[in-house]
N, C-alpha and C. Protein backbone atom coordinates (compact mmCIF):
# COMPACT_ATOMS: atom_id res chain seq x y z
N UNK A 1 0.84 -1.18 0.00
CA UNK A 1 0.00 0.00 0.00
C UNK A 1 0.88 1.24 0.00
N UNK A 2 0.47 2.08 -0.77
CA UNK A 2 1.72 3.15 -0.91
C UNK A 2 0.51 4.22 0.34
N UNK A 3 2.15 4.95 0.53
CA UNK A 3 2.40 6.02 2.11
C UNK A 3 1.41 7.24 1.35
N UNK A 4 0.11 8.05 2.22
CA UNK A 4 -0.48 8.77 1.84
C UNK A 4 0.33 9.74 3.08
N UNK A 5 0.43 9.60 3.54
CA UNK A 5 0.71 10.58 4.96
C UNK A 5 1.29 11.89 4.67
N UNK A 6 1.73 13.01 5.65
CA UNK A 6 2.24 13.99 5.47
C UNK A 6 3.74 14.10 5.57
N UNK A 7 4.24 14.93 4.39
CA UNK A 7 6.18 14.76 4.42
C UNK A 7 6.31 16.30 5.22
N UNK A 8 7.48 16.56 5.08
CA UNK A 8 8.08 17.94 5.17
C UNK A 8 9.08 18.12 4.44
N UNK A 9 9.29 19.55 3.46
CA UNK A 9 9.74 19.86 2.17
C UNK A 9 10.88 21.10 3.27
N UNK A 10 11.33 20.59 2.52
CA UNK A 10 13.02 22.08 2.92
C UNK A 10 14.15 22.46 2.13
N UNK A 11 14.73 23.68 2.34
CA UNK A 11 15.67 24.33 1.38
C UNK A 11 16.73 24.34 2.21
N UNK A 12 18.06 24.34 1.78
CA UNK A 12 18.75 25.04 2.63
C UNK A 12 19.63 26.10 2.07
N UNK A 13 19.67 27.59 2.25
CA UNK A 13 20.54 28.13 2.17
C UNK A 13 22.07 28.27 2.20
N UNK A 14 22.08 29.24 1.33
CA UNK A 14 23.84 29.66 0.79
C UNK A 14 24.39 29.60 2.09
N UNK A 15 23.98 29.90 3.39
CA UNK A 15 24.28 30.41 4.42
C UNK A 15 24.60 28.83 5.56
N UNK A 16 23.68 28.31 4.77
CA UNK A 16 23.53 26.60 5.50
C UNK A 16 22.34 26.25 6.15
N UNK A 17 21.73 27.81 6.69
CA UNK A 17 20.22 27.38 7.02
C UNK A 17 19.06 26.71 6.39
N UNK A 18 18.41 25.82 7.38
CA UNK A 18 17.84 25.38 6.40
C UNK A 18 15.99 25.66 7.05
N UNK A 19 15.36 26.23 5.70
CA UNK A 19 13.81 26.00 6.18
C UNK A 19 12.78 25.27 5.81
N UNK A 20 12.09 24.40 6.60
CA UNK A 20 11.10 23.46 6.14
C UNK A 20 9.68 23.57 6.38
N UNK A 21 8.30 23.33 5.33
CA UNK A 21 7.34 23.48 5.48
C UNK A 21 6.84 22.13 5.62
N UNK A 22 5.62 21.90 6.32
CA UNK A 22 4.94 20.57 6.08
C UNK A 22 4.12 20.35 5.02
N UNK A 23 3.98 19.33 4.95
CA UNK A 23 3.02 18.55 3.34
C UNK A 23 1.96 17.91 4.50
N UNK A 24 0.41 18.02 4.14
CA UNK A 24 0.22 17.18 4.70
C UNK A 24 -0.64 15.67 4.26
N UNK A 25 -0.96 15.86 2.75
CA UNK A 25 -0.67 15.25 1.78
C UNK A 25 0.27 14.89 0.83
N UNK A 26 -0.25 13.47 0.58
CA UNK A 26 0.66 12.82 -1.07
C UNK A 26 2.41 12.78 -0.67
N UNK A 27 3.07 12.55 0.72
CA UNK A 27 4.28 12.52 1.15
C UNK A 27 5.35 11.46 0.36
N UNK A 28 4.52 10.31 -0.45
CA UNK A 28 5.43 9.21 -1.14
C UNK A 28 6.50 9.68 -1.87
N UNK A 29 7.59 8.97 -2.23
CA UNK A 29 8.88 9.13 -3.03
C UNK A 29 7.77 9.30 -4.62
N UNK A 30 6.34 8.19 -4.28
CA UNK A 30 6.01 7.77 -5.80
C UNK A 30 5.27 8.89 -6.30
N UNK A 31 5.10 9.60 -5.02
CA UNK A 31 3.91 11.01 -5.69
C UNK A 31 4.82 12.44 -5.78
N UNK A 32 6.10 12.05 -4.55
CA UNK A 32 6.87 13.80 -4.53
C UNK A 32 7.61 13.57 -5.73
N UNK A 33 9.13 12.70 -5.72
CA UNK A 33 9.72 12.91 -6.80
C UNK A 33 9.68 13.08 -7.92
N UNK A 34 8.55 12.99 -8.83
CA UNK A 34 8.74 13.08 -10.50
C UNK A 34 8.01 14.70 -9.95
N UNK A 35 7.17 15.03 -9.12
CA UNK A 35 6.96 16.74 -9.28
C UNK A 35 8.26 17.42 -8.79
N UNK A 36 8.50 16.61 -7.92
CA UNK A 36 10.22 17.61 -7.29
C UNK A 36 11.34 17.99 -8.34
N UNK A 37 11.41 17.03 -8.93
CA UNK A 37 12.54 16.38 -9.68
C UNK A 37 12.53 17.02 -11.33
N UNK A 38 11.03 17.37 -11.57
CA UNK A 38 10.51 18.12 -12.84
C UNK A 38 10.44 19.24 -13.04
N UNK A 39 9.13 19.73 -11.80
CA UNK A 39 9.05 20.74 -12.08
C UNK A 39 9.30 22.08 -10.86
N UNK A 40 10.20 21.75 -10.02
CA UNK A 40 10.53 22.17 -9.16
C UNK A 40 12.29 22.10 -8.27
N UNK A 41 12.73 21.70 -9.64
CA UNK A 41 14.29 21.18 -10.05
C UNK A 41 15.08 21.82 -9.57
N UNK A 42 14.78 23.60 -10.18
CA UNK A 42 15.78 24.35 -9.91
C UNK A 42 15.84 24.81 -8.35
N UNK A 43 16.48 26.05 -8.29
CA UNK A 43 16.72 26.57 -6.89
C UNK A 43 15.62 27.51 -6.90
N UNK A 44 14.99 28.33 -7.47
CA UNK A 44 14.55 29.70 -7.76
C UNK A 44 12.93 28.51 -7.65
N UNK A 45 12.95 27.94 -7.99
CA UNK A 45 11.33 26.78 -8.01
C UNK A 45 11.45 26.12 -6.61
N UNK A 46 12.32 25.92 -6.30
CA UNK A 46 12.38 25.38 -4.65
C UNK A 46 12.14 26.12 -3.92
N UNK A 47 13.02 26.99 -4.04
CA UNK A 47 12.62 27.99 -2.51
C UNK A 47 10.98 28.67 -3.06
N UNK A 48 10.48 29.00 -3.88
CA UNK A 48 9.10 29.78 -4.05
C UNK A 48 8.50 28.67 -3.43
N UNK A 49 8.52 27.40 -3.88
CA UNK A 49 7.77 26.20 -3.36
C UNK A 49 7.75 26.05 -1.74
N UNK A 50 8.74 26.24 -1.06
CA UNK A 50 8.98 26.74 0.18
C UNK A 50 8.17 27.91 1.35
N UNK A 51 8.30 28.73 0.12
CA UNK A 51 7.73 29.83 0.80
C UNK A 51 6.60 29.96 0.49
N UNK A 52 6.12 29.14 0.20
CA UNK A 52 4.38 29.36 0.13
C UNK A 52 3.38 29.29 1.62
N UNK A 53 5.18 28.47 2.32
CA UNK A 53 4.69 27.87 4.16
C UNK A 53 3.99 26.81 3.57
N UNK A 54 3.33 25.95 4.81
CA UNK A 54 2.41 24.28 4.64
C UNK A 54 1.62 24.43 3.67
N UNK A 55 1.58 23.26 3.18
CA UNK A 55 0.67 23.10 2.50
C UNK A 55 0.21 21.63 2.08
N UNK A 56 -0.97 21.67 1.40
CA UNK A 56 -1.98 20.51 1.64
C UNK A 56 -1.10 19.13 0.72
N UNK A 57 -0.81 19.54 -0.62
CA UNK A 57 0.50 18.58 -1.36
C UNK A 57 0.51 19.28 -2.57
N UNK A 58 1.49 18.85 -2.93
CA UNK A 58 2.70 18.96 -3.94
C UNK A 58 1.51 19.23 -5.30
N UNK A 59 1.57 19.83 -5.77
CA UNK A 59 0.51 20.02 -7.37
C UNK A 59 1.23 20.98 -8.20
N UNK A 60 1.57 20.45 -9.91
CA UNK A 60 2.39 20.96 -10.53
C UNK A 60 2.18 22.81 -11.02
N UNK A 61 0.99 23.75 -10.28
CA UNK A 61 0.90 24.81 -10.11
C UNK A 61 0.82 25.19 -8.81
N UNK A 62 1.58 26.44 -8.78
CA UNK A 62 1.61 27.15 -7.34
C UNK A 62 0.92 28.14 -7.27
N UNK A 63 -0.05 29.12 -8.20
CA UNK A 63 -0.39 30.26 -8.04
C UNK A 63 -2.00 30.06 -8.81
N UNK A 64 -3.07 30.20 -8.16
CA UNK A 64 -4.15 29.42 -8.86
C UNK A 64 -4.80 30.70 -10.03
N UNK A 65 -5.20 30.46 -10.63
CA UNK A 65 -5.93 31.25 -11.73
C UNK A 65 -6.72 32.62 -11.17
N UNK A 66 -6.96 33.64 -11.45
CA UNK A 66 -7.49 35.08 -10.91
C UNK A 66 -8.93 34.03 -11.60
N UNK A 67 -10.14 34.98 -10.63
CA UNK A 67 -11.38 34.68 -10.77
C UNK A 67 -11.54 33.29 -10.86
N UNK A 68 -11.20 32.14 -10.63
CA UNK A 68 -11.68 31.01 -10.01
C UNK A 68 -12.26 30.22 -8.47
N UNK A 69 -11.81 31.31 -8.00
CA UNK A 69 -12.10 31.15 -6.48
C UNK A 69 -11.60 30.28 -5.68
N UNK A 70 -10.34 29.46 -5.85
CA UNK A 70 -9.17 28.86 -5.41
C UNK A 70 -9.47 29.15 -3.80
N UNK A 71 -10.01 27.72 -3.38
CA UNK A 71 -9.54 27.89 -1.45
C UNK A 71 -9.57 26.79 -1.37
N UNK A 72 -9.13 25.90 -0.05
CA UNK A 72 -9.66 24.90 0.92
C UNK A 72 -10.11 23.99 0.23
N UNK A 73 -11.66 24.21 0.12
CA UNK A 73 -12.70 23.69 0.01
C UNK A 73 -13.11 23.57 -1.20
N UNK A 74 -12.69 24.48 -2.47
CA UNK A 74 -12.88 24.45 -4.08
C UNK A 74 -11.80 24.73 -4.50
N UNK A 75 -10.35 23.66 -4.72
CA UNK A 75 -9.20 24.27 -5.17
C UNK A 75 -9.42 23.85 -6.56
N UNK A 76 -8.70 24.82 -7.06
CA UNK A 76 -8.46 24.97 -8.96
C UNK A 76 -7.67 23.52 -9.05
N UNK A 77 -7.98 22.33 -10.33
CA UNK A 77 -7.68 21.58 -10.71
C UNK A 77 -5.74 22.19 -10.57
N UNK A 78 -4.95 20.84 -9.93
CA UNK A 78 -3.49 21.21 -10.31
C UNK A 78 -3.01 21.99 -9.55
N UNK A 79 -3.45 23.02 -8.52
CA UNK A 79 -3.21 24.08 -7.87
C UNK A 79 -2.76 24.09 -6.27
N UNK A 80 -1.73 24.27 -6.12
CA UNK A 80 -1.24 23.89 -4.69
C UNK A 80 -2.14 24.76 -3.66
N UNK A 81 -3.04 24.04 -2.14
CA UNK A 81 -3.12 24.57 -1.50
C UNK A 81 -2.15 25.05 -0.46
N UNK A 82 -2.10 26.19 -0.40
CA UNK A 82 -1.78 26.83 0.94
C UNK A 82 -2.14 27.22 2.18
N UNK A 83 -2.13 26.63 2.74
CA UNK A 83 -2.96 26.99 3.90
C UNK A 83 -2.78 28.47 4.20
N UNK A 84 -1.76 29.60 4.45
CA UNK A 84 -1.96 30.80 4.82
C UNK A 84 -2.80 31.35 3.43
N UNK A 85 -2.45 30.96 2.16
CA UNK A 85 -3.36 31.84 1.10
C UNK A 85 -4.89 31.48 1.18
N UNK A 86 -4.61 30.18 1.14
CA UNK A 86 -6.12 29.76 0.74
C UNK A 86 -7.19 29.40 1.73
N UNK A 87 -6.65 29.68 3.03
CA UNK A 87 -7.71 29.34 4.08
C UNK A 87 -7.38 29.89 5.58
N UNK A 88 -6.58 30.62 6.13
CA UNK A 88 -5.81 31.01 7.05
C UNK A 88 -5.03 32.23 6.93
N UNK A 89 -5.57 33.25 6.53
CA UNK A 89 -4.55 34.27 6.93
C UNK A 89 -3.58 34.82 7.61
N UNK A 90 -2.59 34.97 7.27
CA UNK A 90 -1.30 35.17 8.49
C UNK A 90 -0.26 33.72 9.16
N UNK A 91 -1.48 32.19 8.32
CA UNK A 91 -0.92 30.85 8.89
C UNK A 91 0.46 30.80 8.26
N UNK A 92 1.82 31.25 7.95
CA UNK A 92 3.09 30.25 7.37
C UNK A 92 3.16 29.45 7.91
N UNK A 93 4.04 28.80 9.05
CA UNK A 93 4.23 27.92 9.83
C UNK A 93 5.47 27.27 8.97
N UNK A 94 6.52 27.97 9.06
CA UNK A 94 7.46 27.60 7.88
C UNK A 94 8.56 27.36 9.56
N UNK A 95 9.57 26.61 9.63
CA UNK A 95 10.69 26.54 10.79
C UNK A 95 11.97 26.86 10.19
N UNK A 96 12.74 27.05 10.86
CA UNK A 96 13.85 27.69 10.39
C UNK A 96 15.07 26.81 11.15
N UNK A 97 16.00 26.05 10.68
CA UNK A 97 16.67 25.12 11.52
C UNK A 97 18.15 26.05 10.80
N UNK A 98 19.44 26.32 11.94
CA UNK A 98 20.43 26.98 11.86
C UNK A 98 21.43 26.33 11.02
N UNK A 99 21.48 25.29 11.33
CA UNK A 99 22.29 24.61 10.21
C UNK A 99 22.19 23.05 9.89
N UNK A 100 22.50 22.46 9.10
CA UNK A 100 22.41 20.76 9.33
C UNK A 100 22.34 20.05 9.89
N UNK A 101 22.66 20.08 10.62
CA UNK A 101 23.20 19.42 12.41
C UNK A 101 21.94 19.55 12.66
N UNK A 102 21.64 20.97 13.00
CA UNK A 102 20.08 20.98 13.42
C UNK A 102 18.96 20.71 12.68
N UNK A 103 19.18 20.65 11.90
CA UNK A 103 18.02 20.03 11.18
C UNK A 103 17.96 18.25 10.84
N UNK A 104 19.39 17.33 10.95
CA UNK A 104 19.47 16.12 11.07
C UNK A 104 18.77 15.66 12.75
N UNK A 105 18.92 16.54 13.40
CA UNK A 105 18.38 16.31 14.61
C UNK A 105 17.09 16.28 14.87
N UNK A 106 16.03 17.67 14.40
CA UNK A 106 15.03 18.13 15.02
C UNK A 106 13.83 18.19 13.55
N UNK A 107 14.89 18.17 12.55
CA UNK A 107 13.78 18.90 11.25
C UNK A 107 13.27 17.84 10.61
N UNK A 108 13.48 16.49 11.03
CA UNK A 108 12.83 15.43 10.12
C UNK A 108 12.25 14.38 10.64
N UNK A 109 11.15 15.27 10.92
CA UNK A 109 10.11 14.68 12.04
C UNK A 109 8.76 14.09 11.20
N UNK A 110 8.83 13.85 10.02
CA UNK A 110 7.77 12.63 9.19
C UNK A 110 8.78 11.41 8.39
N UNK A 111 7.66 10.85 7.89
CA UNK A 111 8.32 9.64 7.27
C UNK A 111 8.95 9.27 6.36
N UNK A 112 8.93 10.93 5.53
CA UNK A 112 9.87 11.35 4.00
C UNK A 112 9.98 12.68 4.48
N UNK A 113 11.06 13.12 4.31
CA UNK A 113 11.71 14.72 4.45
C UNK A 113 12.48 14.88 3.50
N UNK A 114 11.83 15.72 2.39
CA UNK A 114 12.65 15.75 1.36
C UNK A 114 13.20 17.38 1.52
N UNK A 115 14.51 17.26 1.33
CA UNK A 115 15.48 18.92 1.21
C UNK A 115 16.09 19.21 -0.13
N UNK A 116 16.42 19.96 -0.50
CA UNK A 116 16.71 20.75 -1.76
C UNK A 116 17.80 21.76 -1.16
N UNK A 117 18.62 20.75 -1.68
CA UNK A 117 20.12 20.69 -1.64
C UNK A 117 21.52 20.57 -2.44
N UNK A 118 22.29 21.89 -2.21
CA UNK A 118 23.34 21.19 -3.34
C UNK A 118 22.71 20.87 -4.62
N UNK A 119 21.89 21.85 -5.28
CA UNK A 119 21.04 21.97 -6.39
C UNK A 119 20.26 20.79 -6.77
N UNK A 120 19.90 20.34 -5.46
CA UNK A 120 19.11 19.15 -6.11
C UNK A 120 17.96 18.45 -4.71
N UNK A 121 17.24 17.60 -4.99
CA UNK A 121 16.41 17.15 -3.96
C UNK A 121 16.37 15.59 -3.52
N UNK A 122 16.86 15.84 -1.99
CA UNK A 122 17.01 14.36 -1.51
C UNK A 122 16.21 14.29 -0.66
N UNK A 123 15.87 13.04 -0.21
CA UNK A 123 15.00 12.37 0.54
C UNK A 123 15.34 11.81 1.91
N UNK A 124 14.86 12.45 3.10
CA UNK A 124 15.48 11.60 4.00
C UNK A 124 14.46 10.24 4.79
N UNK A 125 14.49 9.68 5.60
CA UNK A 125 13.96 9.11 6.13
C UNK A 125 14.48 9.03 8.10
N UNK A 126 13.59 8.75 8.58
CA UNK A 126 14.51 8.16 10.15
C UNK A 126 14.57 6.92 9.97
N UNK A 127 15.20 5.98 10.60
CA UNK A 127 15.55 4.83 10.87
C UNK A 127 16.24 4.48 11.78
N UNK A 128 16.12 4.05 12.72
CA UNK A 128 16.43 3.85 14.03
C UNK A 128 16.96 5.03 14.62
N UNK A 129 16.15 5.90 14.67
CA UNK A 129 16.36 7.47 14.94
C UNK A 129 17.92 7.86 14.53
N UNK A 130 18.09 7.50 13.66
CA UNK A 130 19.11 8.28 12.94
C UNK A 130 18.42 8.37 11.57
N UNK A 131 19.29 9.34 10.63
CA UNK A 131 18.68 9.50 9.68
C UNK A 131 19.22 9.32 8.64
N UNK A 132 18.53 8.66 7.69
CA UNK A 132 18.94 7.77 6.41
C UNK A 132 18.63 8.42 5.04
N UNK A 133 19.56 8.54 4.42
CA UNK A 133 19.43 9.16 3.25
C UNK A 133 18.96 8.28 2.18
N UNK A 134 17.95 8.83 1.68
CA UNK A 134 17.19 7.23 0.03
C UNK A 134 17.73 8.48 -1.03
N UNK A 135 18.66 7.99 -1.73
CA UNK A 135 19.17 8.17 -2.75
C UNK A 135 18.23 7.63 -4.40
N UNK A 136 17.80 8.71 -5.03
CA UNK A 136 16.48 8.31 -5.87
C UNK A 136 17.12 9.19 -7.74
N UNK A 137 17.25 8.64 -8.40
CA UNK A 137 17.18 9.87 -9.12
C UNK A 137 16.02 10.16 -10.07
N UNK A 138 16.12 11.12 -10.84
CA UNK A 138 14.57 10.87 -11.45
C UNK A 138 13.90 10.02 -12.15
N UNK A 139 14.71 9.31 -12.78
CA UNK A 139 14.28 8.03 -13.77
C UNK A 139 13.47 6.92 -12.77
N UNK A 140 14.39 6.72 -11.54
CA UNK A 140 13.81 5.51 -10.51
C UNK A 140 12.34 6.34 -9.80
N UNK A 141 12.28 7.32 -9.81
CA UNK A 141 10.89 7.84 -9.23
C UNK A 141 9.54 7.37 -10.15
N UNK A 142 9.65 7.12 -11.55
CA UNK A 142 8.70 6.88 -12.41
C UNK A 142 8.03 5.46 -12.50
């Protein structure tokens, strides 16, 4: 049975910081990677994807159509919810971990934590509370 559950998505900065939002849908390697890996590849598509704060899952548009009425409850076919845009005003809920260390420690608190890193997006997992890197590239996501 494939994993419906919620992941958490993160960037890390030039600086080393790293910030992560929650997913709380569609968390699988089989549902994130071919959108991660496609259409959200670069750096400049990661971090916007980031900063949208939580959101409901991964959908290959981030900004829903003017005059469709995009929320919650009637999202635009394809259209990422956001919880602060589309139903919560003022909600980000984005964390901010100082550097790697801290974020191998504290920031990968679901069952896929994928980061966007070193121009690219890996996957972590816990496993015996340490944390395990699944090495995927895009071809094996399909």
């Amino acid at each position: 049975m494939r994993y419906q559950g919620n992941c958490t998505i993160g960037f890390q900065h030039d600086d080393g910081t790293v910030v992560t939002i929650n997913c709380t849908e569609n968390g699988s390697p089989d549902d994130m990677l071919p959108l991660l890996n496609i259409i959200y590849k670069t750096r400049d598509m990661a971090l916007k994807l980031v900063s949208l704060g939580d959101i409901r899952a991964v959908k290959p548009i981030m900004k829903p159509s003017s005059g469709y009425g995009h929320s919650i409850s009637n999202p635009e076919p394809n259209v990422i919810v956001a919880y602060s845009r589309d139903c919560k005003p003022g909600y980000q809920n984005q964390t901010l971990y100082v550097n790697m260390e801290e974020y191998n420690k504290y920031g990968c608190t679901s069952t896929y934590n994928y980061l966007f890193i070193n121009n690219s997006w890996e996957c972590y997992t816990p496993v015996a509370y340490k944390l395990h890197r699944v090495t995927m590239t895009p071809e094996e996501s399909f």
